[in-house]
C-alpha atoms as a PDB file:
ATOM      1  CA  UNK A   1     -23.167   0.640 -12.107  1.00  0.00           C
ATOM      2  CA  UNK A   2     -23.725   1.124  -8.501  1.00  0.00           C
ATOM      3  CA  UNK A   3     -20.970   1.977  -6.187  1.00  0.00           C
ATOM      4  CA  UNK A   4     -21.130  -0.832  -3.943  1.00  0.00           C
ATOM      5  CA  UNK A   5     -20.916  -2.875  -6.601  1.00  0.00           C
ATOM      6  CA  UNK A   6     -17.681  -1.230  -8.100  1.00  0.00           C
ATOM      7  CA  UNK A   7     -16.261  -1.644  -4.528  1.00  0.00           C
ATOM      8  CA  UNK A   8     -17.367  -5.308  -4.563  1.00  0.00           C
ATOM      9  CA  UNK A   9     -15.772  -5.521  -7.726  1.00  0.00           C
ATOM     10  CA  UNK A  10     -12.538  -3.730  -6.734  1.00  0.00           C
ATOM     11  CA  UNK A  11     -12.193  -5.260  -3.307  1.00  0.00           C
ATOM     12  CA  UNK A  12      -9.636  -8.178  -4.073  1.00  0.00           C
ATOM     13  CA  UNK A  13      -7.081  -5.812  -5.879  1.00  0.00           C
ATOM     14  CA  UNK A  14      -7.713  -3.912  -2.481  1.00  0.00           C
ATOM     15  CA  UNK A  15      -6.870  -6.854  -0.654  1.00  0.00           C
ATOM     16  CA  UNK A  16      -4.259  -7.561  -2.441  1.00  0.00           C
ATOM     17  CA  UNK A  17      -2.822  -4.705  -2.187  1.00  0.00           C
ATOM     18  CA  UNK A  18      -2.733  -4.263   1.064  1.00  0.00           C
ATOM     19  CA  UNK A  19      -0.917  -7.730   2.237  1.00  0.00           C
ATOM     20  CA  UNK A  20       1.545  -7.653  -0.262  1.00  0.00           C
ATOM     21  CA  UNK A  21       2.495  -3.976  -0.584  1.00  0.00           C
ATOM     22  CA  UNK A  22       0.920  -1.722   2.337  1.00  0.00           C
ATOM     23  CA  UNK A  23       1.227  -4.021   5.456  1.00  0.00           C
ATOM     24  CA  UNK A  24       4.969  -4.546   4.364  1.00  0.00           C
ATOM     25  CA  UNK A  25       5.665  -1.030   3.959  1.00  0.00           C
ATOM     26  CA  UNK A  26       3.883  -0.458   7.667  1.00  0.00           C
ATOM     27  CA  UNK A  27       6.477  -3.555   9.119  1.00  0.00           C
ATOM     28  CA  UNK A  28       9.792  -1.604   7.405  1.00  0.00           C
ATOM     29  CA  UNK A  29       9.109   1.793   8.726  1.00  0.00           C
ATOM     30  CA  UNK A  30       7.948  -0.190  12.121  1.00  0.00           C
ATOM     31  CA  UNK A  31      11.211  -1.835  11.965  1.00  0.00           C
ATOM     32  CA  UNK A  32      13.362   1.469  10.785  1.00  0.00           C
ATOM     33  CA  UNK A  33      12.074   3.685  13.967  1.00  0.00           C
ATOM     34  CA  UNK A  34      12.217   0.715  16.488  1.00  0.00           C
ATOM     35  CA  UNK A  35      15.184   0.651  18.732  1.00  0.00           C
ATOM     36  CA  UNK A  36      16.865  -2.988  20.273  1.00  0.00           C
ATOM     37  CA  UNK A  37      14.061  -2.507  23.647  1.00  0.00           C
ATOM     38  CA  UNK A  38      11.558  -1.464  21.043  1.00  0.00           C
ATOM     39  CA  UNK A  39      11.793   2.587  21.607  1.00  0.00           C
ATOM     40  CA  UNK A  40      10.653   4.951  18.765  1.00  0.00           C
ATOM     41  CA  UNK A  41      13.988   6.515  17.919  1.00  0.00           C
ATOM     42  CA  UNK A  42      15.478   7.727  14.428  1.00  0.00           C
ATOM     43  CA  UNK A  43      19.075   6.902  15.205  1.00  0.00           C
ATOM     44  CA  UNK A  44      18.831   4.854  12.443  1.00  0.00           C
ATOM     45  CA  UNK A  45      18.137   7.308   9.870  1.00  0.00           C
ATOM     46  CA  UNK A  46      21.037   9.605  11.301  1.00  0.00           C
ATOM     47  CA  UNK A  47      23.557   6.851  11.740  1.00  0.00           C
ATOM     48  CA  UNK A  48      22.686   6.708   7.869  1.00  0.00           C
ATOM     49  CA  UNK A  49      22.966  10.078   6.494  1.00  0.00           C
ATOM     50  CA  UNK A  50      25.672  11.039   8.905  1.00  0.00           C
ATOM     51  CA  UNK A  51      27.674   8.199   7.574  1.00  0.00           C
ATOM     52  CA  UNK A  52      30.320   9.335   4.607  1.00  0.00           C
ATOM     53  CA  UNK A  53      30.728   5.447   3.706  1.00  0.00           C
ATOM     54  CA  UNK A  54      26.914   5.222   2.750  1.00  0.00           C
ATOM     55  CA  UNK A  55      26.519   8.219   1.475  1.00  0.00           C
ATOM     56  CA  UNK A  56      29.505   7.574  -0.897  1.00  0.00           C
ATOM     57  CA  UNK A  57      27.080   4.551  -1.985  1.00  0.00           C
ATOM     58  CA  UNK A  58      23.777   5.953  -1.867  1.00  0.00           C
ATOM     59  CA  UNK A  59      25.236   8.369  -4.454  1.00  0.00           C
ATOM     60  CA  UNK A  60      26.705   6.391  -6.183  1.00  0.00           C
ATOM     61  CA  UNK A  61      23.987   4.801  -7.008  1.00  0.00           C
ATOM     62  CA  UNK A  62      22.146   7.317  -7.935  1.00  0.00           C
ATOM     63  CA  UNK A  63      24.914   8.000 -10.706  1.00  0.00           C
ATOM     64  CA  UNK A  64      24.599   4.560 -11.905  1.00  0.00           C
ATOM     65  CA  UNK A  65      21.109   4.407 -12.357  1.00  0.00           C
ATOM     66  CA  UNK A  66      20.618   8.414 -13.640  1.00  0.00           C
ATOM     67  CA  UNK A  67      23.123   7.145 -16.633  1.00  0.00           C
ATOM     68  CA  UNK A  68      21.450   3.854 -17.224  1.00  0.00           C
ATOM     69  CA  UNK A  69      18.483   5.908 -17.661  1.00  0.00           C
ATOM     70  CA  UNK A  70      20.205   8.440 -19.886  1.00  0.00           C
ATOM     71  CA  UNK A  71      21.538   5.629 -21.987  1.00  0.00           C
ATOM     72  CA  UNK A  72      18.603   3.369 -22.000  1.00  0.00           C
ATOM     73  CA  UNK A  73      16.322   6.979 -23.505  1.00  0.00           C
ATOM     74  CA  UNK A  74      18.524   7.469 -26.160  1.00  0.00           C
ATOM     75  CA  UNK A  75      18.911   3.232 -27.400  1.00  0.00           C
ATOM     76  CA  UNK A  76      15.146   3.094 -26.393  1.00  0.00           C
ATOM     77  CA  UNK A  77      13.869   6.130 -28.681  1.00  0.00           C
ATOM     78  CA  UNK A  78      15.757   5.170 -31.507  1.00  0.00           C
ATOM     79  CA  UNK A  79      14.473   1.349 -31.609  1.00  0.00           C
ATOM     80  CA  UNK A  80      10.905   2.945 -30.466  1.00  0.00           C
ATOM     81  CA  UNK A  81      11.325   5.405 -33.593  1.00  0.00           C
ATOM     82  CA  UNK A  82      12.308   2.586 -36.013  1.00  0.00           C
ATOM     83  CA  UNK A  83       9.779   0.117 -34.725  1.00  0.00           C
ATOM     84  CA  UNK A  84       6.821   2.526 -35.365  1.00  0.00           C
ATOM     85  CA  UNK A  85       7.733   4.427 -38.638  1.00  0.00           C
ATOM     86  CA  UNK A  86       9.983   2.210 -40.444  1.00  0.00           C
ATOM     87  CA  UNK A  87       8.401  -1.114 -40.202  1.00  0.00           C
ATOM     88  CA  UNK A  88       4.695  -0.924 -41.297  1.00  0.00           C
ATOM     89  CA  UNK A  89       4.340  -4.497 -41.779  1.00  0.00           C
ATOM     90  CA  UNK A  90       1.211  -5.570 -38.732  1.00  0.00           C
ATOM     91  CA  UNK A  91       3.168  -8.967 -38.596  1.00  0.00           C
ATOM     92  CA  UNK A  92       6.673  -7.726 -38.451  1.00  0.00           C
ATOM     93  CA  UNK A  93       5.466  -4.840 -36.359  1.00  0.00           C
ATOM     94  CA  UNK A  94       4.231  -7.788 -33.556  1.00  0.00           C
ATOM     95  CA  UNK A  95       7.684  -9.914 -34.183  1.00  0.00           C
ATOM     96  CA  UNK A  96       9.884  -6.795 -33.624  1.00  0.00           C
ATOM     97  CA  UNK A  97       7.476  -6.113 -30.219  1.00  0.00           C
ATOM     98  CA  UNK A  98       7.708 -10.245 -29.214  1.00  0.00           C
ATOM     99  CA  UNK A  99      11.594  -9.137 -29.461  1.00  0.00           C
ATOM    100  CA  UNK A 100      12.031  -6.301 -27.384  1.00  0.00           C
ATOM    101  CA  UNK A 101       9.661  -7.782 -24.640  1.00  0.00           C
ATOM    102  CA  UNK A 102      11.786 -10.928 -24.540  1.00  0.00           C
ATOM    103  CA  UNK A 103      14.325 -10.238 -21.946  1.00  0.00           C
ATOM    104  CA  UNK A 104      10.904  -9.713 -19.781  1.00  0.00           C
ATOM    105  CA  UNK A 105      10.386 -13.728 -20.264  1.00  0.00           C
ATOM    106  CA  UNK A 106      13.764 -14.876 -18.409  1.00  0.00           C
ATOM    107  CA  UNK A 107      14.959 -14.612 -15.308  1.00  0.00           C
ATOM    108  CA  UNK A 108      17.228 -11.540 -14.072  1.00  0.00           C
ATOM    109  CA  UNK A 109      19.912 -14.279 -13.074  1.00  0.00           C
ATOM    110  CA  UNK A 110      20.635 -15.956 -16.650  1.00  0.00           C
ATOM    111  CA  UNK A 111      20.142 -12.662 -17.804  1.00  0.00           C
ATOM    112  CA  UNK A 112      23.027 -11.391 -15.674  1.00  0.00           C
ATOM    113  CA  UNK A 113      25.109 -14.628 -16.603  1.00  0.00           C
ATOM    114  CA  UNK A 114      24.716 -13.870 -19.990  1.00  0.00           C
ATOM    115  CA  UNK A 115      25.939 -10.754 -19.810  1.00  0.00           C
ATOM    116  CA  UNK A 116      29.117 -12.289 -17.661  1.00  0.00           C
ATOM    117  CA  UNK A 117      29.811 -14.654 -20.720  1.00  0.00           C
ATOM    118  CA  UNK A 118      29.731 -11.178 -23.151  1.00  0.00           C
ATOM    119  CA  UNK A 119      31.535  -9.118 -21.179  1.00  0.00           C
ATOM    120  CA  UNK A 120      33.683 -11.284 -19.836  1.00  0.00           C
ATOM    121  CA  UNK A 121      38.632 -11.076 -20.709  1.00  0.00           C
ATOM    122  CA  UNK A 122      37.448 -13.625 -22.768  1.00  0.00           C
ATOM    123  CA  UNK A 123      33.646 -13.182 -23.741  1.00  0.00           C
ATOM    124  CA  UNK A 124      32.722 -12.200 -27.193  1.00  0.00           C
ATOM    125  CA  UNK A 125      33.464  -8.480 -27.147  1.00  0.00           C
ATOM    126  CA  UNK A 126      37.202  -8.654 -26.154  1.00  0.00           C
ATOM    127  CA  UNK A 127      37.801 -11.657 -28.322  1.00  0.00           C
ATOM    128  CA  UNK A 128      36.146 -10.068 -31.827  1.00  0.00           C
ATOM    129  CA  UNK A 129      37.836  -6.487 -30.620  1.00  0.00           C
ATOM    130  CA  UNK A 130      41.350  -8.173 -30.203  1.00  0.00           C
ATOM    131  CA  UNK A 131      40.720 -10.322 -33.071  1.00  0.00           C
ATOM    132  CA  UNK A 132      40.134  -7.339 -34.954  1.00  0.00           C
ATOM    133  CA  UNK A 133      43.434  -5.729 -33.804  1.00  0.00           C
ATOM    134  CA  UNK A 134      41.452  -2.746 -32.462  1.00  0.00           C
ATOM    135  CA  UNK A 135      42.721  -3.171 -28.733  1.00  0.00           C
ATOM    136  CA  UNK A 136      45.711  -5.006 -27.432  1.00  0.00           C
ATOM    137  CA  UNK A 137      44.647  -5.929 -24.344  1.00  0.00           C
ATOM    138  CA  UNK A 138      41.004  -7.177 -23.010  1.00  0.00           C
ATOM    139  CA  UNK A 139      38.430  -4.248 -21.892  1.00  0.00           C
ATOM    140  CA  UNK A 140      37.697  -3.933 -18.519  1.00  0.00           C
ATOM    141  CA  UNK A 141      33.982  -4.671 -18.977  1.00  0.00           C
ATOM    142  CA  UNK A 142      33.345  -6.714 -16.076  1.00  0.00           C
ATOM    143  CA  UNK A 143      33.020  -6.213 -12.071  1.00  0.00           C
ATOM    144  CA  UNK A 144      32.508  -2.160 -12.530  1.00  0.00           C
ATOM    145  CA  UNK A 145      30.234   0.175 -13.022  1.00  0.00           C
ATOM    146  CA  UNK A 146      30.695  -0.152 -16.530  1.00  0.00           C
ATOM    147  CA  UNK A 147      29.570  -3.662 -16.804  1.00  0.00           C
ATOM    148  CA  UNK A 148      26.445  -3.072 -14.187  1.00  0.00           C
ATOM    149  CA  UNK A 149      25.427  -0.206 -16.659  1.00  0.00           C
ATOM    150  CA  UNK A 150      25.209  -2.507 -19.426  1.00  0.00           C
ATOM    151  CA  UNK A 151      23.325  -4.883 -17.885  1.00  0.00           C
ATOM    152  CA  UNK A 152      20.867  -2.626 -16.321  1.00  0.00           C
ATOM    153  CA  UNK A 153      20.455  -1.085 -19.942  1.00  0.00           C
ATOM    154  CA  UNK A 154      19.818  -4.387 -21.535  1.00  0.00           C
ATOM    155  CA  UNK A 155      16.954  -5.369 -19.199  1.00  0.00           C
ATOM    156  CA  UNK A 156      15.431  -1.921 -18.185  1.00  0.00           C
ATOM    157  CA  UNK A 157      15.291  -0.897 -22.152  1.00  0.00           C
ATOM    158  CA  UNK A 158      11.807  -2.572 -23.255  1.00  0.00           C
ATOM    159  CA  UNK A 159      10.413  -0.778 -20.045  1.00  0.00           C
ATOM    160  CA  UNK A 160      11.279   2.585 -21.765  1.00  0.00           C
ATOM    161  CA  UNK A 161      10.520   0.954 -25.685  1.00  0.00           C
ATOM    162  CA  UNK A 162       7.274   0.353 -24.775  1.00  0.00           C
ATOM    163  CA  UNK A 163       6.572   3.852 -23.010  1.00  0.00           C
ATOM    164  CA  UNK A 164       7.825   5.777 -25.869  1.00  0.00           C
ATOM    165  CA  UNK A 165       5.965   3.257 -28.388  1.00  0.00           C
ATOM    166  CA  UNK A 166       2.690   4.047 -26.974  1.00  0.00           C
ATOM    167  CA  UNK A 167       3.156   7.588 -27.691  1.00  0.00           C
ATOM    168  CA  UNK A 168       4.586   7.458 -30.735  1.00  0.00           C
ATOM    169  CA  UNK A 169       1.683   5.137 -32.035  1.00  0.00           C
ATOM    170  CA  UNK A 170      -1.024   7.307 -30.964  1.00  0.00           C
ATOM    171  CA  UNK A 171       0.552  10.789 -32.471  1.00  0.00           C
ATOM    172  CA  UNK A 172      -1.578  11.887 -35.743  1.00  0.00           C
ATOM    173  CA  UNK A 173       0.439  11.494 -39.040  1.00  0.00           C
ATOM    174  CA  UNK A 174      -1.399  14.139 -40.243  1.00  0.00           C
ATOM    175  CA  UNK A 175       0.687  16.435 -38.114  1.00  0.00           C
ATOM    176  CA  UNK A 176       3.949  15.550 -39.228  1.00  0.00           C
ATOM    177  CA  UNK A 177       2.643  15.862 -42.466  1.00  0.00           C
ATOM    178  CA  UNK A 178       1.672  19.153 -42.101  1.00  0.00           C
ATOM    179  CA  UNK A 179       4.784  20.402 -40.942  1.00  0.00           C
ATOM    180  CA  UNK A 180       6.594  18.493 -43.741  1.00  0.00           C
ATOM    181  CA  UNK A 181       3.932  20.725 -45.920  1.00  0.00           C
ATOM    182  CA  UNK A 182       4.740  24.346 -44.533  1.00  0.00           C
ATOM    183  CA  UNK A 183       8.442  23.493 -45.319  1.00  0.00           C
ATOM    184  CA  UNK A 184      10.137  21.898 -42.016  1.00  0.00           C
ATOM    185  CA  UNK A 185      12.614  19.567 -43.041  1.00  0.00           C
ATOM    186  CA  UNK A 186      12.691  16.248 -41.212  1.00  0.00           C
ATOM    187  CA  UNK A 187      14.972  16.833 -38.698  1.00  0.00           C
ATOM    188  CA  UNK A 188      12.741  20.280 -37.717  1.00  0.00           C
ATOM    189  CA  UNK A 189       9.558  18.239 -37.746  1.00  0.00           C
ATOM    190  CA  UNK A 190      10.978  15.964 -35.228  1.00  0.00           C
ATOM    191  CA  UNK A 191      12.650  18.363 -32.676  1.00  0.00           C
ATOM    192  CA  UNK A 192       9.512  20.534 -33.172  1.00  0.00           C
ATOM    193  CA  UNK A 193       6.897  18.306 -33.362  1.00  0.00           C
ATOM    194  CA  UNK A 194       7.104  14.441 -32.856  1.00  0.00           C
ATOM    195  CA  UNK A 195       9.796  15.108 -30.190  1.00  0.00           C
ATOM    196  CA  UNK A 196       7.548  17.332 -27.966  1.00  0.00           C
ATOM    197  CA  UNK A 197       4.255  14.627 -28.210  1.00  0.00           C
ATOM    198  CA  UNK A 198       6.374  12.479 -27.150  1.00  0.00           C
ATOM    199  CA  UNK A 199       7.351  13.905 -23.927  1.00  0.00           C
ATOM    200  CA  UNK A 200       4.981  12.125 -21.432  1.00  0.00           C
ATOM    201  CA  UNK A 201       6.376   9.233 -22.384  1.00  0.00           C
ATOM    202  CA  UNK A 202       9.803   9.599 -22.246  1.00  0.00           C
ATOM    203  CA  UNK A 203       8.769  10.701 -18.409  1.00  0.00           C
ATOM    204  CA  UNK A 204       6.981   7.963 -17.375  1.00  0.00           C
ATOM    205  CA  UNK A 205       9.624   5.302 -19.352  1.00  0.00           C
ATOM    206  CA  UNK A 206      12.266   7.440 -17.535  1.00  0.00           C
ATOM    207  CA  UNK A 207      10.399   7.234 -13.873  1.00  0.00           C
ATOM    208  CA  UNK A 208      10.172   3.519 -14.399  1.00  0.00           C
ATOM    209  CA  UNK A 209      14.059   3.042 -15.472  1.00  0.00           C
ATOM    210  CA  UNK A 210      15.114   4.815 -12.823  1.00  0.00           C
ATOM    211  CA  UNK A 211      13.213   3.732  -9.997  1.00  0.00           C
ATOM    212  CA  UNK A 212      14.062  -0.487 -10.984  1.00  0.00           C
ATOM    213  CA  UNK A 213      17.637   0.704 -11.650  1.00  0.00           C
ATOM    214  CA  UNK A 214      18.307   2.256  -8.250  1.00  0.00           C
ATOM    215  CA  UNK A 215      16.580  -0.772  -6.330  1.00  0.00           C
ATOM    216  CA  UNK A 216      18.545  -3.544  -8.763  1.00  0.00           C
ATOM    217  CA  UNK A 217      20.078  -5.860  -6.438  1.00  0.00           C
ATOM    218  CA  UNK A 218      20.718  -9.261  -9.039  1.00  0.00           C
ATOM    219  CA  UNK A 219      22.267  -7.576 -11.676  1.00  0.00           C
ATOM    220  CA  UNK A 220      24.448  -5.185 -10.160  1.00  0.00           C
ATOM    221  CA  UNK A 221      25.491  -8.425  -7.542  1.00  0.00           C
ATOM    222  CA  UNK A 222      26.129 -10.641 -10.349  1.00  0.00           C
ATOM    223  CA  UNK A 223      27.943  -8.027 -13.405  1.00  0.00           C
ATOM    224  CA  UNK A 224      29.947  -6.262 -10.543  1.00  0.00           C
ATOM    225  CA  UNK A 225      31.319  -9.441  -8.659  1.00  0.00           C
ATOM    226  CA  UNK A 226      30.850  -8.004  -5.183  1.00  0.00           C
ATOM    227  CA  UNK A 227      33.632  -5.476  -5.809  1.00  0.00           C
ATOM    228  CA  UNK A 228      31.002  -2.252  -6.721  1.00  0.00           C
ATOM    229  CA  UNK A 229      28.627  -2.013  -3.547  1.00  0.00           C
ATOM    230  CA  UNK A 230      25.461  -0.283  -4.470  1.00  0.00           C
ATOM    231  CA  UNK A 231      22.576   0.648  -2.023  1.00  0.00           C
ATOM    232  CA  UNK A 232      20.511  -2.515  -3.034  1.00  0.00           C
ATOM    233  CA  UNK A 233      23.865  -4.967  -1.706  1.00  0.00           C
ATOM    234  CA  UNK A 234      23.373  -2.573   1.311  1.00  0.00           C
ATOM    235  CA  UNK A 235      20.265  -3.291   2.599  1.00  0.00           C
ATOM    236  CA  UNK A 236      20.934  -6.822   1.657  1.00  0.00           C
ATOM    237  CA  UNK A 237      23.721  -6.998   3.513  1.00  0.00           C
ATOM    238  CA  UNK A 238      22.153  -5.681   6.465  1.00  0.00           C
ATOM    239  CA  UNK A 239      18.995  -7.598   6.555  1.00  0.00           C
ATOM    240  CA  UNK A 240      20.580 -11.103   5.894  1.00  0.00           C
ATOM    241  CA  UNK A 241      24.386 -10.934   6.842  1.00  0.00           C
ATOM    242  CA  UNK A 242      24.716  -8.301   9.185  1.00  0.00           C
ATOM    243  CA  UNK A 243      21.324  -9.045  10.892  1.00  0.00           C
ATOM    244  CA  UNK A 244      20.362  -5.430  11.344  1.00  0.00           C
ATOM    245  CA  UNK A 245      17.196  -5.407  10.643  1.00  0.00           C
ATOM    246  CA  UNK A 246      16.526  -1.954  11.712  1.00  0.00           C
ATOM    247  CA  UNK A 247      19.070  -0.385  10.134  1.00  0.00           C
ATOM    248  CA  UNK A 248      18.554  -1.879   6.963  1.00  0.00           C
ATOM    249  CA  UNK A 249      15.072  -0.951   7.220  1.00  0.00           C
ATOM    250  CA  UNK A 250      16.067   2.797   7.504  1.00  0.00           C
ATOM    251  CA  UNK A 251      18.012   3.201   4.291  1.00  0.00           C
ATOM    252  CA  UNK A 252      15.343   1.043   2.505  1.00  0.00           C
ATOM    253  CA  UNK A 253      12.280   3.270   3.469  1.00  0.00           C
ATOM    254  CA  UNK A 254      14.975   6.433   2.721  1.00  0.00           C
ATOM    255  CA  UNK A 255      15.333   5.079  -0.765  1.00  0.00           C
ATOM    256  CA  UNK A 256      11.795   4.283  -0.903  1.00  0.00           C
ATOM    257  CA  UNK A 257      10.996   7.849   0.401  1.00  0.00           C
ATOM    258  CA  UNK A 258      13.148   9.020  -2.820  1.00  0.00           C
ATOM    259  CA  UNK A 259      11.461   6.972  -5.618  1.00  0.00           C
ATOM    260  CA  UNK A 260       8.593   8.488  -4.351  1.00  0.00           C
ATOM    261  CA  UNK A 261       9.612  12.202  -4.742  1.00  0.00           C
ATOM    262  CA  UNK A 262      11.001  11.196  -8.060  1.00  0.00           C
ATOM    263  CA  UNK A 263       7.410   9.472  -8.987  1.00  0.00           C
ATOM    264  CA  UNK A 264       5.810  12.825  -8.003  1.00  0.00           C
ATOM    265  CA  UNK A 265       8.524  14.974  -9.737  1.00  0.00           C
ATOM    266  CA  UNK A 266       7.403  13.234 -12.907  1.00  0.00           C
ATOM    267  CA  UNK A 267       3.327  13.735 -12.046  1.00  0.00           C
ATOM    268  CA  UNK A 268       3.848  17.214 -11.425  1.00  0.00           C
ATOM    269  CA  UNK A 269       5.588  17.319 -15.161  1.00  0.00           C
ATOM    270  CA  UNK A 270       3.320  15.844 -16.942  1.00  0.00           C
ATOM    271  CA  UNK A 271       0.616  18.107 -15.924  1.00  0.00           C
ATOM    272  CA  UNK A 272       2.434  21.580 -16.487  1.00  0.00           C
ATOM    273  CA  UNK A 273       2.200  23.257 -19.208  1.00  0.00           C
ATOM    274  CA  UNK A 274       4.436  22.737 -21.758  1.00  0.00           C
ATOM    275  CA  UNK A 275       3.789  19.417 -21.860  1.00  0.00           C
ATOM    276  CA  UNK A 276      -0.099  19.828 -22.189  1.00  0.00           C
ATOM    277  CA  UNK A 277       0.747  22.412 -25.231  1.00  0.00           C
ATOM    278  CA  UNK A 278       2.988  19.291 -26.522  1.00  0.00           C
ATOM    279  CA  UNK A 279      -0.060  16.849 -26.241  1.00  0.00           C
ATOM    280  CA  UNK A 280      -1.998  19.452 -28.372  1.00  0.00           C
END
């Protein structure tokens, strides 16, 4: 195949790409180094780090959404474990996948007002807990940072599933096997072995996680009741309340600027060396 015709070919995902992604990338960081008379200037940026209210939120959220991804890797391995060596079944294999891809199919709203319902003085968590006499009093679940968590684990968790999954599918039983053979128990086999293999995928599921946590804006909105402001309700705020389009720009590109040094964090990982020795 020639190359003009694999540009021909490629030349609508080009397009594409370019008026929905680049061009309005190029009108944010227009708008975040653009004064009121339409100066270059970067007050913006420093009215944003020198700010101790923002930076109380920016890091904040980065908190939220490093333990979301914590959390969501350890509930995401384990069902990503279970799905691929416990169930052998093709048929219940696809049912438990249809499952854990579900959330995907509805929209980040209900989602959220679901989780409002659960989490809720009187959702279904307080009321089986107090029926059950082990608290006294309802769990503050709801309008924190413990109830954005939650949600944010519940929706970002098939993104990490299916990361892990794919690894996990594609690592030769043959080599767990082996180990089991030269006398590794099962535990040792799967902190020295599977655990290892599976590596580049607990990057890239972690990359993903992380990046959609820290640019949430639903969820967080909806689970934390306006009381928790996060850097999503931020730039929100600014674009469509305040009006400050500029500003708002500036912290957006800044937070864009970081998911991009955490997306090349992760490349440079997963081509070092101990994770090529762990693919081998």
């Amino acid at each position: 195949m020639s190359k003009k015709t694999i540009f021909f070919l490629l030349a609508p995902s080009i397009l594409i790409l370019l008026g929905l992604f680049i061009l309005p990338l190029i009108v944010v960081l227009n708008n975040s180094i653009l004064d009121e008379h339409g100066k270059i200037t970067l007050q913006h940026y420093l009215s944003y780090f020198n700010d101790p209210y923002y930076l109380s939120i920016t890091w904040r959220s980065i908190k939220i959404s490093l333990l979301t991804t914590f959390i969501t890797l350890f509930v995401g391995y384990f069902i990503a474990y279970f799905t691929t060596r416990y169930i052998q079944n093709k048929k219940l294999k696809r049912i438990a996948y249809i499952v854990i891809i579900s959330p995907l199919f509805t929209s980040a709203v209900v989602r959220s007002f679901g989780w409002m319902v659960i989490l809720g003085n009187n959702g279904f968590i307080n009321k089986t807990l107090l029926g059950l006499g082990i608290i006294s009093q309802p769990l503050k679940l709801l309008y924190n940072e413990t109830g954005i968590i939650i949600g944010l684990v519940y929706i970002l968790a098939p993104f990490m599933i299916l990361s892990i999954s794919t690894v996990l599918e594609n690592i030769d039983a043959r080599l767990e096997e082996a180990a089991a053979d030269l006398g590794l128990s099962p535990l040792q086999t799967f902190l020295k072995v599977t655990l290892p293999l599976t590596v580049p995928g607990i990057l890239v599921g972690s990359v993903m996680v992380f990046s959609l946590a820290i640019s949430a804006y639903v969820t967080p909105a909806m689970l934390s009741g306006g009381k928790v402001q996060l850097i999503a309700t931020v730039i929100y705020e600014q674009m469509m309340q305040v009006f400050n389009y500029q500003f708002g720009s500036a912290i957006a590109f800044a937070v864009l600027v970081f998911s991009l040094l955490i997306i090349s964090m992760n490349h440079y990982l997963l081509k070092t060396d101990w994770v090529e020795e762990g693919r081998r």
